[in-house]
N, C-alpha and C. Protein backbone atom coordinates (compact mmCIF):
# COMPACT_ATOMS: atom_id res chain seq x y z
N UNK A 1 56.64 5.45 195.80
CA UNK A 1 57.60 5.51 194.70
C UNK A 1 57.99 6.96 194.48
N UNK A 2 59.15 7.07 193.80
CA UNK A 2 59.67 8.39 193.55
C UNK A 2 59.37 8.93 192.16
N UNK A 3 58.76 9.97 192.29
CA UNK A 3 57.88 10.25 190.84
C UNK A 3 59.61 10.44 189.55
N UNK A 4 60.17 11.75 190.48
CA UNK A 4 61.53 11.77 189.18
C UNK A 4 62.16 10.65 189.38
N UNK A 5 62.48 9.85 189.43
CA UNK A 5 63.25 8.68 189.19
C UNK A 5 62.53 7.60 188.72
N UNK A 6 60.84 7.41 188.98
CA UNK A 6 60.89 6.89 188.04
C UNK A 6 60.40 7.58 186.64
N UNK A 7 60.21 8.31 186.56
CA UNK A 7 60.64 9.09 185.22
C UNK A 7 62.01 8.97 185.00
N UNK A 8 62.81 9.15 185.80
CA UNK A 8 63.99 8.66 184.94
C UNK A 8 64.56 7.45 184.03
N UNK A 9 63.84 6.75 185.25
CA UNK A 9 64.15 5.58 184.79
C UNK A 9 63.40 5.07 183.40
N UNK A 10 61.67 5.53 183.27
CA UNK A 10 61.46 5.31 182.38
C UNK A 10 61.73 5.72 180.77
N UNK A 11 61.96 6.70 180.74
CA UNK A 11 62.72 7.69 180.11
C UNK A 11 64.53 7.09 179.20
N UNK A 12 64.73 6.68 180.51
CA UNK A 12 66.47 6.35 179.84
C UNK A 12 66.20 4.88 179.51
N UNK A 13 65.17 4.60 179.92
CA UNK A 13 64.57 3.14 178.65
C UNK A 13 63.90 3.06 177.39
N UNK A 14 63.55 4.30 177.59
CA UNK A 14 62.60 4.77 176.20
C UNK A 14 64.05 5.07 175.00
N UNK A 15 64.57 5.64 175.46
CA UNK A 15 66.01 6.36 175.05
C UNK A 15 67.42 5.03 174.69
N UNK A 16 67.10 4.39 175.41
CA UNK A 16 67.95 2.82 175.28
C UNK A 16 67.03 2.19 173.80
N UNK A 17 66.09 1.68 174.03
CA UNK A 17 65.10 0.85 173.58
C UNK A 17 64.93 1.90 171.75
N UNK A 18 64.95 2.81 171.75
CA UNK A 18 65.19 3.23 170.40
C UNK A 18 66.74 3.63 169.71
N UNK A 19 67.76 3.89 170.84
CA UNK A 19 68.72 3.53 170.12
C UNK A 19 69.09 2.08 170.12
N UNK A 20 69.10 1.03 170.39
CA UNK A 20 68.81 -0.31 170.15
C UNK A 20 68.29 -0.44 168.74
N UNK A 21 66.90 0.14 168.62
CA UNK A 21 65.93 0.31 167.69
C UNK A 21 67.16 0.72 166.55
N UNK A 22 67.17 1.53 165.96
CA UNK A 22 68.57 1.99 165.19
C UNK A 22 69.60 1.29 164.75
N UNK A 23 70.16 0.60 166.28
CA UNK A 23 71.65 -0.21 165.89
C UNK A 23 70.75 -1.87 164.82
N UNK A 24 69.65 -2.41 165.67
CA UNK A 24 68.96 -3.49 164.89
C UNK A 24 69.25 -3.02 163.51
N UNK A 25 68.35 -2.01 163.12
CA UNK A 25 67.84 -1.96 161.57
C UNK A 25 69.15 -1.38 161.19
N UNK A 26 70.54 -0.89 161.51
CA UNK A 26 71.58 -0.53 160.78
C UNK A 26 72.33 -1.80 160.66
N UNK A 27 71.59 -2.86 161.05
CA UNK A 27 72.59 -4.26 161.54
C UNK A 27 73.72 -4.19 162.08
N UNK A 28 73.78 -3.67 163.47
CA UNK A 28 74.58 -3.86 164.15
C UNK A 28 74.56 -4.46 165.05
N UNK A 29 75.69 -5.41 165.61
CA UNK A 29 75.59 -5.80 166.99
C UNK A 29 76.05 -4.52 168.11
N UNK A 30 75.60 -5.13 169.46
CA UNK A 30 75.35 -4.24 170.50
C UNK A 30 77.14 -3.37 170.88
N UNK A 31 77.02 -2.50 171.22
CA UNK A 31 78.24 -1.58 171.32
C UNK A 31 78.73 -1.31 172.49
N UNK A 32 79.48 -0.73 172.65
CA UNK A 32 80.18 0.05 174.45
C UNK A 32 78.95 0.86 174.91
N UNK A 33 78.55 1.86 173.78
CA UNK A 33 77.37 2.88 174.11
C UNK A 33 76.09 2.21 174.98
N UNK A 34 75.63 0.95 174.41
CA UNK A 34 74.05 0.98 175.05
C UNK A 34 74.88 0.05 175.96
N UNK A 35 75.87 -0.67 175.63
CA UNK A 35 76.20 -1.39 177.02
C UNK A 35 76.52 -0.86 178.44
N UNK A 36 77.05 0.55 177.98
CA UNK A 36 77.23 1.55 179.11
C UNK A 36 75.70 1.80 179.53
N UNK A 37 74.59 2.07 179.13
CA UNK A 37 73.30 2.75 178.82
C UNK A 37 72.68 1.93 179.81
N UNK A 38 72.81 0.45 179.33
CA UNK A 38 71.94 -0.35 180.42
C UNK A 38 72.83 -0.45 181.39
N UNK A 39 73.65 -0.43 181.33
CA UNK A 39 74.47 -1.02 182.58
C UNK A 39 73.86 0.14 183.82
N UNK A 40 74.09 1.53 183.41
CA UNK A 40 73.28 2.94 183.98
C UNK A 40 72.20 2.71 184.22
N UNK A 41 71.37 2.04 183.42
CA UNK A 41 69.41 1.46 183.60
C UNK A 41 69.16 0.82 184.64
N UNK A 42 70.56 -0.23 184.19
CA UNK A 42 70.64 -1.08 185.77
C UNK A 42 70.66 -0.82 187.25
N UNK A 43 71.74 -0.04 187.39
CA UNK A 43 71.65 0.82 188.56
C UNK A 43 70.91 1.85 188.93
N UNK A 44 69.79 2.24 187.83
CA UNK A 44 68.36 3.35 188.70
C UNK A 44 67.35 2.09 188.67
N UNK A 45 67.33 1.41 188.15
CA UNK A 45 66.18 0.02 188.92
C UNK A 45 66.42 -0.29 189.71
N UNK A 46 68.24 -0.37 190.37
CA UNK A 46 68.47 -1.07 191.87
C UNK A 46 67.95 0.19 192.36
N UNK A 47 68.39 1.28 192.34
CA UNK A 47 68.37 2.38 193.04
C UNK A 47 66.63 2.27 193.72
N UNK A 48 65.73 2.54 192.52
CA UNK A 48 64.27 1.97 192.82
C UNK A 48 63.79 1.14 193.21
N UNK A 49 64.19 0.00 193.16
CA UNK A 49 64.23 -1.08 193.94
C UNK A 49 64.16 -0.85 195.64
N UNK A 50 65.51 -0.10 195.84
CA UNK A 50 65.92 0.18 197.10
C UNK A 50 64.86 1.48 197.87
N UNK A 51 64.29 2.43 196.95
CA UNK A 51 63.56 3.28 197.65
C UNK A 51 62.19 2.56 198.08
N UNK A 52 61.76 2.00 196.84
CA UNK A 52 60.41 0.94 196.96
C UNK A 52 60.09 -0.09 197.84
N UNK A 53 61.84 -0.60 198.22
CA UNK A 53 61.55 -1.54 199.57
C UNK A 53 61.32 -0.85 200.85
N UNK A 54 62.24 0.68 200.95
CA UNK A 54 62.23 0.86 202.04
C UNK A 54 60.83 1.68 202.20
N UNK A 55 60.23 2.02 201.27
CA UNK A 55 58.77 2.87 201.27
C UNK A 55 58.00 1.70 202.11
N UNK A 56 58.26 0.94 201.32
CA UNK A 56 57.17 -0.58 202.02
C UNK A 56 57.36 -0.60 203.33
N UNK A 57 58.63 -0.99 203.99
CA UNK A 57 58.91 -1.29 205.31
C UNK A 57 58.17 -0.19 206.15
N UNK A 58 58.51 1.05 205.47
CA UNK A 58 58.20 2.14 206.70
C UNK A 58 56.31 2.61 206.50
N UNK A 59 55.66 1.34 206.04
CA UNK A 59 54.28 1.33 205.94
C UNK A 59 53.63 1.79 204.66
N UNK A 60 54.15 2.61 203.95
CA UNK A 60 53.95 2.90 202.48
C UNK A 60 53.51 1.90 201.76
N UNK A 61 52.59 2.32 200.27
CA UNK A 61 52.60 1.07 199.69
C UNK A 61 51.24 0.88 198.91
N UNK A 62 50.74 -0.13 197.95
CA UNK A 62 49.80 -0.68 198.03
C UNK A 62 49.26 -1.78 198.46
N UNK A 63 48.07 -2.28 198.05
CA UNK A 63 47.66 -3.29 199.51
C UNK A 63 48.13 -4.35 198.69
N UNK A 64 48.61 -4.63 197.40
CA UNK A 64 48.95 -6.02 196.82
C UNK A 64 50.41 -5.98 196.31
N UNK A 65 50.87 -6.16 197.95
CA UNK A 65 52.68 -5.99 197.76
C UNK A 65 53.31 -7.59 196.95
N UNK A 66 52.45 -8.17 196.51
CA UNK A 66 53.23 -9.81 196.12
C UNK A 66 53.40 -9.01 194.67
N UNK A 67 52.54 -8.49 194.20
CA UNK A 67 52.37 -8.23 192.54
C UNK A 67 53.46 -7.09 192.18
N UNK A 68 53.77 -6.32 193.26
CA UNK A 68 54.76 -4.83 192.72
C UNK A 68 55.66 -5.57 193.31
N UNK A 69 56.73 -6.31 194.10
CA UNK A 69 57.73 -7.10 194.45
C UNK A 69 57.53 -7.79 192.94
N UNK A 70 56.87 -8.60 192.37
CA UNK A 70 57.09 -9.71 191.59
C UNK A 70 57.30 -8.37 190.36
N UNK A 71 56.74 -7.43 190.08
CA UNK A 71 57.45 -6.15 189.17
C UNK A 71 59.12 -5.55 189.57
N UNK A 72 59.17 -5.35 190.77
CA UNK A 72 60.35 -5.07 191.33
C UNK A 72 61.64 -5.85 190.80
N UNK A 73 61.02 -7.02 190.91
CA UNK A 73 62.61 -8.34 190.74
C UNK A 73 62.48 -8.36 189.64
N UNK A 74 61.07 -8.04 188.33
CA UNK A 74 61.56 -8.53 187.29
C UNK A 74 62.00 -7.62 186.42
N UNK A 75 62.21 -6.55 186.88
CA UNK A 75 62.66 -5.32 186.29
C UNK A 75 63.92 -5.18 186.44
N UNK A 76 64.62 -5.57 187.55
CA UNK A 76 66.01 -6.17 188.44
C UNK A 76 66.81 -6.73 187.40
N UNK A 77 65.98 -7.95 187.23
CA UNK A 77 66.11 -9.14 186.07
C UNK A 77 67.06 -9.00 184.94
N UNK A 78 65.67 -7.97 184.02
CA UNK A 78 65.64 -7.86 183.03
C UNK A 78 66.87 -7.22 182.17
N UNK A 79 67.31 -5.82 182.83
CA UNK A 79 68.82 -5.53 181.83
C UNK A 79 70.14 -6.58 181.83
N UNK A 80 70.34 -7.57 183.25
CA UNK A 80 71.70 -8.32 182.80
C UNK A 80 71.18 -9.35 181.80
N UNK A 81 69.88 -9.56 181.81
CA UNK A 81 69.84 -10.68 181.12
C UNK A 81 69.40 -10.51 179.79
N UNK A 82 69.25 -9.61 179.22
CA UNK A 82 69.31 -8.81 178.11
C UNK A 82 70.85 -8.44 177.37
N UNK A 83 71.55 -8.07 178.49
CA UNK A 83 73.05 -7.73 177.99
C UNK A 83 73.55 -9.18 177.33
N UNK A 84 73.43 -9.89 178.54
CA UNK A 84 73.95 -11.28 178.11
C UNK A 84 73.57 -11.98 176.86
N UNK A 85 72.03 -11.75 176.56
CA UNK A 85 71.83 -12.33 175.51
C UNK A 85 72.70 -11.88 174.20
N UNK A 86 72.33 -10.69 174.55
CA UNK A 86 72.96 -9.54 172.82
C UNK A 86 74.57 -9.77 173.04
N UNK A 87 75.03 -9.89 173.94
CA UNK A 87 76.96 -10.54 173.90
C UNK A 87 76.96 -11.61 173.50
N UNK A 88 75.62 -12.48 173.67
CA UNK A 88 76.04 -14.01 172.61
C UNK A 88 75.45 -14.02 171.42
N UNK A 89 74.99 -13.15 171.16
CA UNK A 89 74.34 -12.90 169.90
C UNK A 89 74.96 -11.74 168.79
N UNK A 90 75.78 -11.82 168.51
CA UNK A 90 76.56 -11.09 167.87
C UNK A 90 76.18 -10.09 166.72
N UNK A 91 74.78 -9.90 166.47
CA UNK A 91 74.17 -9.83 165.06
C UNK A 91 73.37 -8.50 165.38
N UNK A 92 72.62 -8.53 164.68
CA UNK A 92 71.31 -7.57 165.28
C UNK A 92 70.35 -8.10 165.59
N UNK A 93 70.49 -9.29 165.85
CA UNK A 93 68.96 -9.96 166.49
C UNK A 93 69.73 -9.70 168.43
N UNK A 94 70.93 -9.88 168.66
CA UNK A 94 71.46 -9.24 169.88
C UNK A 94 70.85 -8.15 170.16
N UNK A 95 70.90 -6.80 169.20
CA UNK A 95 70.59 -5.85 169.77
C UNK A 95 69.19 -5.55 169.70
N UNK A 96 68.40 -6.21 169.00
CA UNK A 96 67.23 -6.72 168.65
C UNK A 96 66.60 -7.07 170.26
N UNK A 97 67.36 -8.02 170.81
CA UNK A 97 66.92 -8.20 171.97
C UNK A 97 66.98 -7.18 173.10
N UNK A 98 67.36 -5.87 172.63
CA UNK A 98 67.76 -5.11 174.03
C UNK A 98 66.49 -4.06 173.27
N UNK A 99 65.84 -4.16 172.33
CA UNK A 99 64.62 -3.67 171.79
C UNK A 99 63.92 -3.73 172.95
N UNK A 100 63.92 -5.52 172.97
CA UNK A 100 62.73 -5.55 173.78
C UNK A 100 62.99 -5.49 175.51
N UNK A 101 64.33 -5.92 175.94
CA UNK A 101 64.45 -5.44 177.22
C UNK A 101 64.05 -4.18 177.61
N UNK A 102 64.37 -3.03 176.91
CA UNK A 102 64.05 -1.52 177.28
C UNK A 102 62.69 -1.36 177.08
N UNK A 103 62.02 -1.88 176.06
CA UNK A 103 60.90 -1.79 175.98
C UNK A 103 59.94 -2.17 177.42
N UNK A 104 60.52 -3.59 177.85
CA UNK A 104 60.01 -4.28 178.86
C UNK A 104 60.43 -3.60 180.24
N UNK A 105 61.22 -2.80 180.32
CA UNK A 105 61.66 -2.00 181.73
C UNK A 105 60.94 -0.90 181.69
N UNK A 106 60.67 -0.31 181.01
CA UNK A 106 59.76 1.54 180.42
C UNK A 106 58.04 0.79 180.59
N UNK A 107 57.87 -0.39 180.01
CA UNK A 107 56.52 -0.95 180.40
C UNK A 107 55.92 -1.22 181.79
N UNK A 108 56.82 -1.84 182.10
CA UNK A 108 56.92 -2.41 183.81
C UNK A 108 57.14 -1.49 184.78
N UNK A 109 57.59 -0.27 184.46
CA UNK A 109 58.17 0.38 185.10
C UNK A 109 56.63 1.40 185.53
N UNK A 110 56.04 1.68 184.38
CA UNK A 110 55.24 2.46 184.69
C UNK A 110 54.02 1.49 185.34
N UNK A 111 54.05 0.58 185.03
CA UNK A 111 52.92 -0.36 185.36
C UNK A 111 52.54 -0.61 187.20
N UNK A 112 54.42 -0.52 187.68
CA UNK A 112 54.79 -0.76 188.89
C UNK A 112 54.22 1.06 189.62
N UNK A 113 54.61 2.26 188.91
CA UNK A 113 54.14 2.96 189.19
C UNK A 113 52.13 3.36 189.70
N UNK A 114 51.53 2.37 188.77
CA UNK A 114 49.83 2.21 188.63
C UNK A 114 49.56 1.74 189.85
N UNK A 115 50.53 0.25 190.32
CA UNK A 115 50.20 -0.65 191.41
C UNK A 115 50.17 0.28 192.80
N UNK A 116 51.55 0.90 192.34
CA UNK A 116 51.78 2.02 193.63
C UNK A 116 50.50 2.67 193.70
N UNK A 117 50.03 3.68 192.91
CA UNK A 117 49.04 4.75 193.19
C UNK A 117 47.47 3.91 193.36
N UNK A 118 47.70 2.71 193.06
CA UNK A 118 46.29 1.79 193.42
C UNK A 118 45.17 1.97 192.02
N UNK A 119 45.84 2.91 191.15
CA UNK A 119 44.89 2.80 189.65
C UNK A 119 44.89 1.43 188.70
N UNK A 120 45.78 0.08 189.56
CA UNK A 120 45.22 -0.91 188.35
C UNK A 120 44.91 -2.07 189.44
């Protein structure tokens, strides 16, 4: 895995996930801003995604590749289907939900990092 990126990545979730935090308790529904934000989140998880597969192929890795793949996709997952929710949810329980998406990508993210270095 790539140490700055995924710091980045975890980072611009930490940074999503509390302005989220904000728009909830000001009762707002979700905006252009974090929709731009994840949409950006989105594309350094593919991005990671893409370094993480090819680390694997070229022998890299830890020895329990089912468990960091099954982190991989669900990290993938997680921002469209987060966006989607908070676009049908018009309220602040919408942006409420992108609380916990960012929360859940900055969690996973580092978690996927542990699997890598073989500390969990």
């Amino acid at each position: 895995m790539n140490g700055p990126l995924t710091a980045t990545v975890i980072i611009g979730a930490v940074v999503l996930t509390l302005g989220s935090l904000v728009g909830a308790i000001r009762d707002r529904a979700m905006g252009m801003i974090l929709l731009i934000g994840f949409a950006v989140l989105e594309l350094a998880v593919l991005v990671q995604a893409g370094v993480i597969i090819a680390a694997v192929i070229g022998g890299a890795g830890p020895q329990d590749k089912v468990t960091l793949f099954g982190y991989v996709a669900g990290t993938a997952v997680i921002p469209p289907v987060g966006v989607v929710l908070a676009l049908a949810e018009r309220s602040r329980w919408g942006t409420a939900i992108l609380v916990v998406a960012g929360f859940a990508i900055a969690v996973m993210t580092a978690r996927m990092l542990q699997i890598w270095q073989g500390v969990a």
